[in-house]
PDB file of N, CA and C in Angstrom:
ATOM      1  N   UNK A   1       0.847  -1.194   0.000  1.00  0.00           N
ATOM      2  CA  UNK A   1       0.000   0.000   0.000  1.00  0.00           C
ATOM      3  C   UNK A   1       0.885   1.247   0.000  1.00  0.00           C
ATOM      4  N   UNK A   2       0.196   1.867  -1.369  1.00  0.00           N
ATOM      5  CA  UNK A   2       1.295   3.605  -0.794  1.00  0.00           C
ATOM      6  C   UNK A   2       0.603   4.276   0.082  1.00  0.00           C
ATOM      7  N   UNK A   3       1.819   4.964   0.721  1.00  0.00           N
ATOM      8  CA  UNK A   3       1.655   6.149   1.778  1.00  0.00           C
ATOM      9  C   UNK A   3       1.615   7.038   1.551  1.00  0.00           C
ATOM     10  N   UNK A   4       0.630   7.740   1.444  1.00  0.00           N
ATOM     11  CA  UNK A   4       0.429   9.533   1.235  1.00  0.00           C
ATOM     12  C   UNK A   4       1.205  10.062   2.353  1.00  0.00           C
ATOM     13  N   UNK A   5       1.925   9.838   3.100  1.00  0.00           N
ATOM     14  CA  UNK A   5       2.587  10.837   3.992  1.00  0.00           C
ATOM     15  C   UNK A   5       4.555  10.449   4.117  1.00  0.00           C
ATOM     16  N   UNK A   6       4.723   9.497   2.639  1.00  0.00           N
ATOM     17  CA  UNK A   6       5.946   9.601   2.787  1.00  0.00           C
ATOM     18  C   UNK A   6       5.823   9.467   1.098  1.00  0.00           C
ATOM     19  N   UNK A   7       7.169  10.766   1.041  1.00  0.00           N
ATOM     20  CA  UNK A   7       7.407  11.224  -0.117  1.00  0.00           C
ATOM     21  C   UNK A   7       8.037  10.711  -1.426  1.00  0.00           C
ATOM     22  N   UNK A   8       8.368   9.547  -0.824  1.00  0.00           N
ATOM     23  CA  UNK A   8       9.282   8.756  -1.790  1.00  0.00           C
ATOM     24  C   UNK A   8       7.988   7.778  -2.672  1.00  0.00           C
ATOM     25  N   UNK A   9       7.179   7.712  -2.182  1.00  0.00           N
ATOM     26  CA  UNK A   9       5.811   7.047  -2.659  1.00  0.00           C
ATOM     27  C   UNK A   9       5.247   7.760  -3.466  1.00  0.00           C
ATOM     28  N   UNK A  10       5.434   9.103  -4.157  1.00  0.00           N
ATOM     29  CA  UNK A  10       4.771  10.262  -4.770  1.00  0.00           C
ATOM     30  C   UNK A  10       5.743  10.678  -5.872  1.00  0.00           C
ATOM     31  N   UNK A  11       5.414  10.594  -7.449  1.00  0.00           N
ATOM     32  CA  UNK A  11       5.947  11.356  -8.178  1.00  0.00           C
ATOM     33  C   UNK A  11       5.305  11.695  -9.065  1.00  0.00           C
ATOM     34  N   UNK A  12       6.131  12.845  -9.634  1.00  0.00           N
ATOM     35  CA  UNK A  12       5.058  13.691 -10.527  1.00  0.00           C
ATOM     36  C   UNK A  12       4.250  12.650 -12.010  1.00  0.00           C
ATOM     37  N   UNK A  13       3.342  13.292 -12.269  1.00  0.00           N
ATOM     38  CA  UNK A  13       2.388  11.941 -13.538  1.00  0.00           C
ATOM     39  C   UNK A  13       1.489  11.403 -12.542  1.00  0.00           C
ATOM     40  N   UNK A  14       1.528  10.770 -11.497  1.00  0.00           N
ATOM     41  CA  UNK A  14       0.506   9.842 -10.682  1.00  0.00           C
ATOM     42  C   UNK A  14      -0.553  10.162 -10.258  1.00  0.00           C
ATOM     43  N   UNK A  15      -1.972   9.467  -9.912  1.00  0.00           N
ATOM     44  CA  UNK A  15      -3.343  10.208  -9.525  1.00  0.00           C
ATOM     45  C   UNK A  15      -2.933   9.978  -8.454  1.00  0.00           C
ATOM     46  N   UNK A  16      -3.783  11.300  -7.810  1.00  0.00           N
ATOM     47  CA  UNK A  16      -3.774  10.837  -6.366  1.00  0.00           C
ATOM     48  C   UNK A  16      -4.920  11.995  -6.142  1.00  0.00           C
ATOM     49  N   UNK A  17      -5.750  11.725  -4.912  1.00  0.00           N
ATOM     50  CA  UNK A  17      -6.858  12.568  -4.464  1.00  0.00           C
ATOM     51  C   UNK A  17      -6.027  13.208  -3.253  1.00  0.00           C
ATOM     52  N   UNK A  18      -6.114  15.013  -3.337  1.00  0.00           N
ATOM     53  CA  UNK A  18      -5.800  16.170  -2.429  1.00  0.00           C
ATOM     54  C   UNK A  18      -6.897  16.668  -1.451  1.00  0.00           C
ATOM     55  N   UNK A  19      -6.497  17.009  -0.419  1.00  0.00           N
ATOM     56  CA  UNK A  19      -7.262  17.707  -0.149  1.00  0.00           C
ATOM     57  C   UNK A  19      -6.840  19.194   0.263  1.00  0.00           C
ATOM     58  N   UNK A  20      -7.581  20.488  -0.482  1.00  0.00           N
ATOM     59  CA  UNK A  20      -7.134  21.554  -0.527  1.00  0.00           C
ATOM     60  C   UNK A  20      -7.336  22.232   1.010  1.00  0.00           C
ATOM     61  N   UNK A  21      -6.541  23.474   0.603  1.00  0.00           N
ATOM     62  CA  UNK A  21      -6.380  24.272   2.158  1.00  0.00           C
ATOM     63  C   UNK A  21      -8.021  24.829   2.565  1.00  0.00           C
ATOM     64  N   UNK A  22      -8.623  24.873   1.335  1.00  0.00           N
ATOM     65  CA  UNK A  22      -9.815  25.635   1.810  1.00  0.00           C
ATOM     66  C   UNK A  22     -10.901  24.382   2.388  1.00  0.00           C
ATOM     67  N   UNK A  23     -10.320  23.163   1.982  1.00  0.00           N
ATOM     68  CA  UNK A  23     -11.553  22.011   1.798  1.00  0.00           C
ATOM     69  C   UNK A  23     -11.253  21.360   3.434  1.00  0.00           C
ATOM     70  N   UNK A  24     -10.296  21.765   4.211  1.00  0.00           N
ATOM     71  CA  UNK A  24      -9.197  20.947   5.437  1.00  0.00           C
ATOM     72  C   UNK A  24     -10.556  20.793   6.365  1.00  0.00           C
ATOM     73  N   UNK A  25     -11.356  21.954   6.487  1.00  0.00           N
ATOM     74  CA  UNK A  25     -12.476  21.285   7.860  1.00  0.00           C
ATOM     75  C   UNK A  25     -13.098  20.460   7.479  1.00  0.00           C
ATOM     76  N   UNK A  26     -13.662  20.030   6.267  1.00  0.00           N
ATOM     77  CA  UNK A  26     -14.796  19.352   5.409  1.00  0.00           C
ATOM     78  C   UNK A  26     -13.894  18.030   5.326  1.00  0.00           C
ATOM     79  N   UNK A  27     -12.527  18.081   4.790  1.00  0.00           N
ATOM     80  CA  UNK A  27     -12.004  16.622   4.392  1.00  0.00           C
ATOM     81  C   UNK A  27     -12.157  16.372   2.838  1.00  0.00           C
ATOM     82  N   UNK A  28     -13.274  17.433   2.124  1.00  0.00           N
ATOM     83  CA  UNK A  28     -13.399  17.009   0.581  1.00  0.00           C
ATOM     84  C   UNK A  28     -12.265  16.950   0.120  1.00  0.00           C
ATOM     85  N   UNK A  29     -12.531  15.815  -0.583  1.00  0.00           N
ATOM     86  CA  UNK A  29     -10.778  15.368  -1.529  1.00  0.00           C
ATOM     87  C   UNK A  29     -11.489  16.326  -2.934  1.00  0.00           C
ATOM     88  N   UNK A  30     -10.009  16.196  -4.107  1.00  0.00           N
ATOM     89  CA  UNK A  30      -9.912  16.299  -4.740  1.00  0.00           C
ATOM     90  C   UNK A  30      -9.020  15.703  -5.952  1.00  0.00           C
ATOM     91  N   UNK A  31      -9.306  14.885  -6.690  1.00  0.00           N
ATOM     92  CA  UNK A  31      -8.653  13.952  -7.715  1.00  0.00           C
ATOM     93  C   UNK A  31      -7.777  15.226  -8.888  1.00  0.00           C
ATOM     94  N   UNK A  32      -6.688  14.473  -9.395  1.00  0.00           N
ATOM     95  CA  UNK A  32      -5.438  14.849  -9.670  1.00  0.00           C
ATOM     96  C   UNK A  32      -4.841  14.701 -10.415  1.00  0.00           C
ATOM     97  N   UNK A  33      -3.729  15.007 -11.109  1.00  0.00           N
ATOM     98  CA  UNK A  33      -2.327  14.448 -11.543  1.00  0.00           C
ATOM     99  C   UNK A  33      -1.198  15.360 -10.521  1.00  0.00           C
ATOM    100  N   UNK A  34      -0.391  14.767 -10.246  1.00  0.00           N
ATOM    101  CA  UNK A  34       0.848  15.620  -9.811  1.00  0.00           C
ATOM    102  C   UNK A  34       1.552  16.179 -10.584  1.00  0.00           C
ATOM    103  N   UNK A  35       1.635  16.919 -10.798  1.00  0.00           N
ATOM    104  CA  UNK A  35       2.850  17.989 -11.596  1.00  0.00           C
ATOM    105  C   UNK A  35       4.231  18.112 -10.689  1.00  0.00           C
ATOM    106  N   UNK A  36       3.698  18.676  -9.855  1.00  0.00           N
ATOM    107  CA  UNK A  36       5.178  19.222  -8.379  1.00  0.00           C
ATOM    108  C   UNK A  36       5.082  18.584  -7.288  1.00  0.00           C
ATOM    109  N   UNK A  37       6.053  18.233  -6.724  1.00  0.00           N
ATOM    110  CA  UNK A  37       6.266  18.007  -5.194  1.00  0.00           C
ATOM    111  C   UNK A  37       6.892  19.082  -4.168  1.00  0.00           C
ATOM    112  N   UNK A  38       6.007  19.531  -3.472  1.00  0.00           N
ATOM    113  CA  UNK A  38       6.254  20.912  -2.291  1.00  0.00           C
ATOM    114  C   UNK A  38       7.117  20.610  -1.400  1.00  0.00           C
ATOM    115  N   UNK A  39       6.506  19.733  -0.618  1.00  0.00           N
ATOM    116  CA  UNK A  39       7.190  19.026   0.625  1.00  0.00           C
ATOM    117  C   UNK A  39       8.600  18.785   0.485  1.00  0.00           C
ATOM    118  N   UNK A  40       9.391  19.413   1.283  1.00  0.00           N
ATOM    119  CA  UNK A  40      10.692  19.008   1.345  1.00  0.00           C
ATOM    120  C   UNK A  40      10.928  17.694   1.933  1.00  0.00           C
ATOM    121  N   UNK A  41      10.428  17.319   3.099  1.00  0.00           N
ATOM    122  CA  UNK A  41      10.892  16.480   4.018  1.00  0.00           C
ATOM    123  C   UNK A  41      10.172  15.451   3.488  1.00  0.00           C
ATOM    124  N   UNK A  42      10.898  13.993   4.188  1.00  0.00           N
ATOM    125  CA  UNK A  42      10.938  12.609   2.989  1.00  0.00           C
ATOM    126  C   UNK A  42       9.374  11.839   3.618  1.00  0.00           C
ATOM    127  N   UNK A  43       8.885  12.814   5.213  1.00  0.00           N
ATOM    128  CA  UNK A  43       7.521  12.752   5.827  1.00  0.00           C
ATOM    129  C   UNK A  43       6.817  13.850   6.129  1.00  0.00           C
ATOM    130  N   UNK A  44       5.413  13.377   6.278  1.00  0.00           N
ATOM    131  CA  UNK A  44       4.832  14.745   6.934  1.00  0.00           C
ATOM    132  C   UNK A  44       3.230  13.726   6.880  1.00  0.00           C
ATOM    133  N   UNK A  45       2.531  14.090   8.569  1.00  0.00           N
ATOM    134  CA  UNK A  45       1.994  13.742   8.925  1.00  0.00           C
ATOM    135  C   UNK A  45       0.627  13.587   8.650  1.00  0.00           C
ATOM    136  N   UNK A  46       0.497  15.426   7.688  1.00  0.00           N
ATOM    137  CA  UNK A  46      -0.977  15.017   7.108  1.00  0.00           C
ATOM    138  C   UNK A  46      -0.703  15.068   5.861  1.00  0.00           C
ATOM    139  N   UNK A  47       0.069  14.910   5.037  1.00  0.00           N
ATOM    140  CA  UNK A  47       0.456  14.258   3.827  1.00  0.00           C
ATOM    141  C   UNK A  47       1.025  15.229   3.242  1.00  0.00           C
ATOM    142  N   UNK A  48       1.794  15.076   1.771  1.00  0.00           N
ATOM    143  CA  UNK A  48       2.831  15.545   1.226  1.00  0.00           C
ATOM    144  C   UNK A  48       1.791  16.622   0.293  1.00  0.00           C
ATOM    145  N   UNK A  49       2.735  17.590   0.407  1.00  0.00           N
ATOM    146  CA  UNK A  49       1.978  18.514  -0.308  1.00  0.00           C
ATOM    147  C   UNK A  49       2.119  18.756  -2.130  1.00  0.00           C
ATOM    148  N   UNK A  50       1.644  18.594  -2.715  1.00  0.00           N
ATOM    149  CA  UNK A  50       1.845  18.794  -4.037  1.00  0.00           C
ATOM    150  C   UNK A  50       0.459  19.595  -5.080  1.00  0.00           C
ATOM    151  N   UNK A  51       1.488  20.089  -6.038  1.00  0.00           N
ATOM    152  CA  UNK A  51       0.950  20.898  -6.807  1.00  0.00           C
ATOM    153  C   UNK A  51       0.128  20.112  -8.195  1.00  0.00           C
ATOM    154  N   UNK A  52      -1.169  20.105  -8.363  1.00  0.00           N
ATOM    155  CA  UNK A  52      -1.463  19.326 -10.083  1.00  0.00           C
ATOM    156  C   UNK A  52      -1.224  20.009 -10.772  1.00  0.00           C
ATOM    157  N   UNK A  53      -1.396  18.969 -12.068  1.00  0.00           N
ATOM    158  CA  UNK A  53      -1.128  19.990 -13.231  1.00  0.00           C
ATOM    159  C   UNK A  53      -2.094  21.194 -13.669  1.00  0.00           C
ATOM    160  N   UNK A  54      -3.506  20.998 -13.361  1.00  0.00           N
ATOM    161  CA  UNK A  54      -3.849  22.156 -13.003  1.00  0.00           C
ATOM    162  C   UNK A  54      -3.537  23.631 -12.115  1.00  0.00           C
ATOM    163  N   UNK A  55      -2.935  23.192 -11.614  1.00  0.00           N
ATOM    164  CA  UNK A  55      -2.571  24.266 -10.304  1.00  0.00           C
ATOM    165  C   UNK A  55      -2.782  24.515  -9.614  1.00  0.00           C
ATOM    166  N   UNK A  56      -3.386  23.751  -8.740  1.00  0.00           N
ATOM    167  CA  UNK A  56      -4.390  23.495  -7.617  1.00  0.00           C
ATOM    168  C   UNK A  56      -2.807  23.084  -6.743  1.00  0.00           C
ATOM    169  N   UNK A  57      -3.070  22.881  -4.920  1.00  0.00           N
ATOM    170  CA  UNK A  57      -2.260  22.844  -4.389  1.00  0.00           C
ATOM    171  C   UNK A  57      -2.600  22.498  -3.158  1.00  0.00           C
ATOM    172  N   UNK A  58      -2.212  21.010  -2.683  1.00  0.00           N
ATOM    173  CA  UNK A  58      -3.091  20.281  -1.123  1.00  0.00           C
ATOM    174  C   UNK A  58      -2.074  19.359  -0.628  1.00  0.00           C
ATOM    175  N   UNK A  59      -2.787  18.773  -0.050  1.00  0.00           N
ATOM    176  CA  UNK A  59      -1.968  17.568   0.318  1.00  0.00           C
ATOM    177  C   UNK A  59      -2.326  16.163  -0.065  1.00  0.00           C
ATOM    178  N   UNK A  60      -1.517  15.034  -0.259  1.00  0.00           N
ATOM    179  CA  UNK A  60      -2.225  13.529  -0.721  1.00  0.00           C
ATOM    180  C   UNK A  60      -2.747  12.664   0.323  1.00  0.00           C
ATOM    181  N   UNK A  61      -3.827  12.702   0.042  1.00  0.00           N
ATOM    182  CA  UNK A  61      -5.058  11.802   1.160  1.00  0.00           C
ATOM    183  C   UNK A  61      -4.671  10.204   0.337  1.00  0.00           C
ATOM    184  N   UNK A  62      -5.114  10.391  -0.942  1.00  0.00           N
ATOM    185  CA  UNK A  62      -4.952   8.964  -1.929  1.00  0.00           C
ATOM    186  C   UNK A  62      -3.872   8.663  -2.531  1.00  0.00           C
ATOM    187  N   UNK A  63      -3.595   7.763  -2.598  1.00  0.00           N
ATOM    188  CA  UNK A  63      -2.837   7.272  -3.992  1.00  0.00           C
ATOM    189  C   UNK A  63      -3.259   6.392  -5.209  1.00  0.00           C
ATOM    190  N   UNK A  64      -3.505   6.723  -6.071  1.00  0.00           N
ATOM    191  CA  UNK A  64      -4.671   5.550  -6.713  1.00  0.00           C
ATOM    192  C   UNK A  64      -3.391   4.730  -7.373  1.00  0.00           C
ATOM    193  N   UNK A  65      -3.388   3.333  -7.372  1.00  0.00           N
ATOM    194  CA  UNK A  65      -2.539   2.361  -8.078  1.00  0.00           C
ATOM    195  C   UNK A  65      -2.696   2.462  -9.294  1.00  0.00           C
ATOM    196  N   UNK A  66      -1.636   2.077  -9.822  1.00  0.00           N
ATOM    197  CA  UNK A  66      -1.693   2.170 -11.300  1.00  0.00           C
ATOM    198  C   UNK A  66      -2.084   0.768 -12.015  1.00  0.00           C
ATOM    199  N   UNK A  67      -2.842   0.485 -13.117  1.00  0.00           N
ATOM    200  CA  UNK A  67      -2.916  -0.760 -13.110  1.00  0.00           C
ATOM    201  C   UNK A  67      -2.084  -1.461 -14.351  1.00  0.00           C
TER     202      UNK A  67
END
């Protein structure tokens, strides 16, 4: 299983569902591609922050497998 809260599990191209800064009390995710990786550090507790290719900008709740 990947871990949305360690960074080495995350690269840019992959879906993954965010959840944005405005959405954080609610929990609404938001589905993705990654473009960027924010997060410096190789953890972070409520998940790695990254940018889609849209330009949107949250953290990874999901990781969807690739099949």
């Amino acid at each position: 299983m990947m871990n949305p809260q360690n960074r080495s599990d995350i690269k840019p191209g992959i879906s993954v569902d965010i959840v944005l800064k405005a959405d954080q009390r609610t929990g609404k995710t938001t589905s993705g591609t990654v473009k960027d990786i924010l997060t410096n550090s190789s953890f972070h507790p409520h998940g790695i922050k990254v940018r889609l290719t849209d330009g949107r900008v949250g953290r990874v709740k999901t990781i969807h497998q690739e099949s």
